[in-house]
C-alpha atoms as a PDB file:
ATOM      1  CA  UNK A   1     -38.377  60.583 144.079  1.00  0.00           C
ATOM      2  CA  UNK A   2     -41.152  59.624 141.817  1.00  0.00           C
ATOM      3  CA  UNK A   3     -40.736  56.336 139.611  1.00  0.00           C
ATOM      4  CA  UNK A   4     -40.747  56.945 135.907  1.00  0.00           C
ATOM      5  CA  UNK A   5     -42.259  54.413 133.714  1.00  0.00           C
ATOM      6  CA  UNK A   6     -39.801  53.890 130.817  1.00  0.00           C
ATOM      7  CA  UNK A   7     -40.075  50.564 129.712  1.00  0.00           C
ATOM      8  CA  UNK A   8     -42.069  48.837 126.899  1.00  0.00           C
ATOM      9  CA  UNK A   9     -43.093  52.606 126.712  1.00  0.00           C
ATOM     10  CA  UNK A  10     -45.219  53.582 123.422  1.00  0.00           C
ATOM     11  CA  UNK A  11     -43.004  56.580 122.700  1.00  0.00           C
ATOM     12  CA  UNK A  12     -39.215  57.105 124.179  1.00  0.00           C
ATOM     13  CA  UNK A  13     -39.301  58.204 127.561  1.00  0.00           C
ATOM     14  CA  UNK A  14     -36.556  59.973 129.227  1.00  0.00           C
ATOM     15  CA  UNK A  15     -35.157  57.488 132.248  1.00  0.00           C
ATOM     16  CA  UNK A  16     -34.394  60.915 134.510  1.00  0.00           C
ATOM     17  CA  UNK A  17     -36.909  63.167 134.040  1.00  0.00           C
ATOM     18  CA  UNK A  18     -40.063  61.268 132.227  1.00  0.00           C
ATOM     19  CA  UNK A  19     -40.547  63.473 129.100  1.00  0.00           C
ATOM     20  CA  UNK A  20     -41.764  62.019 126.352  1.00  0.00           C
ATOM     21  CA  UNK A  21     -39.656  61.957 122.800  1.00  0.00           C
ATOM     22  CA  UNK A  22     -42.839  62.676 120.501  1.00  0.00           C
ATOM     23  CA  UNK A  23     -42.658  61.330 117.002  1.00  0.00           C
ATOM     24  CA  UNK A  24     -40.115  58.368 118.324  1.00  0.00           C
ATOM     25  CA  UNK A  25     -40.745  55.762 115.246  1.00  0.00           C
ATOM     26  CA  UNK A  26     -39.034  58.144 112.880  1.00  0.00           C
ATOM     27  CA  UNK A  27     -35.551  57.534 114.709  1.00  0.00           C
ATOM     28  CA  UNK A  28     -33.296  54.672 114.602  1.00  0.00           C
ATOM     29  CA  UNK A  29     -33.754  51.303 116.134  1.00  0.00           C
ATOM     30  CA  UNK A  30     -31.562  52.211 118.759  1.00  0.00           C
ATOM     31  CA  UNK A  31     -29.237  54.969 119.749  1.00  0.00           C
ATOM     32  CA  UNK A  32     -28.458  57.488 122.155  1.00  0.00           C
ATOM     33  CA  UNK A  33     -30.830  60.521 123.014  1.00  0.00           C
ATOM     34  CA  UNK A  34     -29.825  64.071 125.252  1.00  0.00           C
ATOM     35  CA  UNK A  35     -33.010  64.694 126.402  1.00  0.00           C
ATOM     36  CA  UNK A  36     -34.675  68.533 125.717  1.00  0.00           C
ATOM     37  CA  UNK A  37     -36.263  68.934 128.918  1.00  0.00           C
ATOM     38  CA  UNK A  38     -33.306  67.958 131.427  1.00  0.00           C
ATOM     39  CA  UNK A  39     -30.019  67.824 129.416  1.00  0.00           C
ATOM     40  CA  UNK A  40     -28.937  64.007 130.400  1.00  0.00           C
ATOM     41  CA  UNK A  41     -28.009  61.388 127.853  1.00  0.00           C
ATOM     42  CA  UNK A  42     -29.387  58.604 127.390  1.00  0.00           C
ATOM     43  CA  UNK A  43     -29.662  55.139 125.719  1.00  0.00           C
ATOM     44  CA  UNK A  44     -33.059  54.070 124.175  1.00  0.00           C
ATOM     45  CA  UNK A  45     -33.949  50.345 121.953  1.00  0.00           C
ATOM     46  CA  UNK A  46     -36.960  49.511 120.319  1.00  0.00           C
ATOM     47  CA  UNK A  47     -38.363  46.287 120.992  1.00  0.00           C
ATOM     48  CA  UNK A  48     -40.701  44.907 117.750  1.00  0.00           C
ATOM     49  CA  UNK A  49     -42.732  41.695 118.949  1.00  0.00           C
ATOM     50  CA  UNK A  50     -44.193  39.775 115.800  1.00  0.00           C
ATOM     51  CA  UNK A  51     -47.523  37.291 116.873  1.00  0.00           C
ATOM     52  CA  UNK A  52     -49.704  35.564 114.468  1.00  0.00           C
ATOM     53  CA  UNK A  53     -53.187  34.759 114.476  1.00  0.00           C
ATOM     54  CA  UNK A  54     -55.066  32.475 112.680  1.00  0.00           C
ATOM     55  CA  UNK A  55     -58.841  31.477 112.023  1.00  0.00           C
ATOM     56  CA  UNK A  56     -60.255  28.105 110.631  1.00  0.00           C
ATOM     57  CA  UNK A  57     -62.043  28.471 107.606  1.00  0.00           C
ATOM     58  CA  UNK A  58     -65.381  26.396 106.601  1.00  0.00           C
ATOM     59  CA  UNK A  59     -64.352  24.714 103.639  1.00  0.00           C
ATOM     60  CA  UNK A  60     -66.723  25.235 100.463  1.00  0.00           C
ATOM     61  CA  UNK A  61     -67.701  22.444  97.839  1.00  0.00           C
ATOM     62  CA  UNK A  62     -65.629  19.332  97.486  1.00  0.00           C
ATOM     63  CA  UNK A  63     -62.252  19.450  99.695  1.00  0.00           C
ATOM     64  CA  UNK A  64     -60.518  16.146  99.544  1.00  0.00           C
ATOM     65  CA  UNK A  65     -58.388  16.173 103.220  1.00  0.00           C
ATOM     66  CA  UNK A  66     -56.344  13.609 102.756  1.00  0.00           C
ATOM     67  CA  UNK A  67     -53.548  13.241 104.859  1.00  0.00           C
ATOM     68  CA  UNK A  68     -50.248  13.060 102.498  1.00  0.00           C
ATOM     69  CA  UNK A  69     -49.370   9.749 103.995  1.00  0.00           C
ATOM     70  CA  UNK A  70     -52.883   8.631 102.523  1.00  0.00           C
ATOM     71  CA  UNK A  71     -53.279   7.087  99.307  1.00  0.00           C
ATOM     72  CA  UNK A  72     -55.724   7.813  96.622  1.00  0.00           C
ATOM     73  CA  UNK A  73     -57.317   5.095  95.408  1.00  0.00           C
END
């Protein structure tokens, strides 16, 4: 029996038979599927990860960076 890739898939992805739930970000977070191609039931989660990226930008024209434990004089 062939191994069916059904984890951190990018559509639902039947655990039995492999088919692929088109169109899956229009259901639920989670819930239970019966698949159209074999029948079984199944249970399917989406996973959301959030990541951030930032970029330095060049400051332009006088930028005082004082630290706020500084004092102005």
């Amino acid at each position: 029996m062939s191994r069916i890739d059904h984890h951190c898939t990018d559509e639902i992805t039947c655990p039995y038979c492999g088919e692929v739930v088109d169109d899956s970000w229009e259901l639920e977070d989670e819930g239970e599927w019966v698949c159209d191609e074999c029948g079984l039931r199944f249970y399917y989660t989406r996973l959301v990860e959030v990541t951030y990226t930032t970029h330095a930008v060049m400051p332009t024209g006088d930028v005082d960076w004082m630290d706020e434990n500084d004092e102005k004089e």
